[in-house]
Protein backbone atom coordinates (compact mmCIF):
# COMPACT_ATOMS: atom_id res chain seq x y z
CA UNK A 1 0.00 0.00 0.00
CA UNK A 2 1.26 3.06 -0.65
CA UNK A 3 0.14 6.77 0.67
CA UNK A 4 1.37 10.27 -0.60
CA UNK A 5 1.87 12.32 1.89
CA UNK A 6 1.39 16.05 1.01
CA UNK A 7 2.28 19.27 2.80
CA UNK A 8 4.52 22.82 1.69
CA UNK A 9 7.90 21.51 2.24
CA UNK A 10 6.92 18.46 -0.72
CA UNK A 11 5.05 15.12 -1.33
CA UNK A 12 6.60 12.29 0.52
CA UNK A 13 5.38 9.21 -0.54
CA UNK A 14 5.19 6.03 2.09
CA UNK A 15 4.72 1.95 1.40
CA UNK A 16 3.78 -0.38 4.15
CA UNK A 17 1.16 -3.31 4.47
CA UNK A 18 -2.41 -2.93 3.61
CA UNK A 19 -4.12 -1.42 6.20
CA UNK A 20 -8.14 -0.67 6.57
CA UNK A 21 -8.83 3.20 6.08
CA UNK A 22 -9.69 3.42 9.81
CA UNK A 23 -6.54 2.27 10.95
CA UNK A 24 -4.08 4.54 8.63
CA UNK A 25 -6.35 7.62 9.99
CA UNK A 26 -5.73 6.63 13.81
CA UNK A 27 -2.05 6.29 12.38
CA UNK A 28 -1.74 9.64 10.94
CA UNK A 29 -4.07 11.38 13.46
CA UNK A 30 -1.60 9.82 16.48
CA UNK A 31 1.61 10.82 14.89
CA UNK A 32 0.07 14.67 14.51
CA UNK A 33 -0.25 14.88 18.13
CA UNK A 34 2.94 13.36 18.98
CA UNK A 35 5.64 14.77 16.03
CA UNK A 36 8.11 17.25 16.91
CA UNK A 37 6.90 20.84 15.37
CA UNK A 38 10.11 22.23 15.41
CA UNK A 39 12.05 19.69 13.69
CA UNK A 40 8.53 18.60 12.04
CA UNK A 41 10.02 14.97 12.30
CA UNK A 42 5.80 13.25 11.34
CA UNK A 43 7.43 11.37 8.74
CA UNK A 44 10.32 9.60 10.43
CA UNK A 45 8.04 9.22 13.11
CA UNK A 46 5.35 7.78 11.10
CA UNK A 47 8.01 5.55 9.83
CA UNK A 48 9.57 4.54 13.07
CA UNK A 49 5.99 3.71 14.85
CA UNK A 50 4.09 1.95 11.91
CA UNK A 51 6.70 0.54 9.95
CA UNK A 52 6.36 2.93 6.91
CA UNK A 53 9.05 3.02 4.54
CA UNK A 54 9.72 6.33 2.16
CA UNK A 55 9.86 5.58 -1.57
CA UNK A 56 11.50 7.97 -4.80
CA UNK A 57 8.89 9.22 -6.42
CA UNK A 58 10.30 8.11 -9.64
CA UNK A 59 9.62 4.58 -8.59
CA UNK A 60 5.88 4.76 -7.89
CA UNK A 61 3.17 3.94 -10.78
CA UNK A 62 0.10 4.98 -8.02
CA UNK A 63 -0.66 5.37 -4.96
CA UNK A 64 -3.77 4.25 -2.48
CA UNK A 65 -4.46 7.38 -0.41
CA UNK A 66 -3.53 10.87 0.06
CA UNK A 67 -3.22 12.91 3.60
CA UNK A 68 -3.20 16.39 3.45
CA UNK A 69 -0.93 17.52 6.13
CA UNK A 70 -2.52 21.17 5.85
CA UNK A 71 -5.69 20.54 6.07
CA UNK A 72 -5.80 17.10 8.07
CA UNK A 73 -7.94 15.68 5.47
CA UNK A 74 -7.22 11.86 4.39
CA UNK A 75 -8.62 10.42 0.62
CA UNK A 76 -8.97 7.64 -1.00
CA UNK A 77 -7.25 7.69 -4.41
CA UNK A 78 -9.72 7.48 -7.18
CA UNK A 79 -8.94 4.87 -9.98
CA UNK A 80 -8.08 6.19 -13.18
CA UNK A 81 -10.91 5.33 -15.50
């Protein structure tokens, strides 16, 4: 599974096992209250507590879901059609 995350300092993009929409929004919502916003560190620390991993860009063809850092907000991607 893969998620783009998306704020002003650049997309990051994440891949870790599949997990139920529910359960990546505790994930996200958890690491906002806890990341450092000085060093704003909610990546590594997404990584560190859930076992993400961050991917090039380059090497991803889609991705699952987006979080919008700014505005909290987490989607589901739609499929191309």
């Amino acid at each position: 599974m893969i998620i783009m995350i998306e704020y002003c300092f650049g997309d990051r993009y994440l891949f870790g096992r599949r997990v139920s929409f529910d359960e990546l929004k505790e994930q996200l919502y958890t690491i906002e209250k806890k990341y450092d916003r000085k060093t704003d560190d909610f990546v590594s620390l997404l990584c560190m507590t859930y076992s993400w991993q961050e991917i090039v860009w380059s090497r991803v063809k889609g991705f699952d879901y987006i979080y919008d850092r700014d505005t909290g907000l987490l989607l589901r991607k739609v499929p191309d059609t």
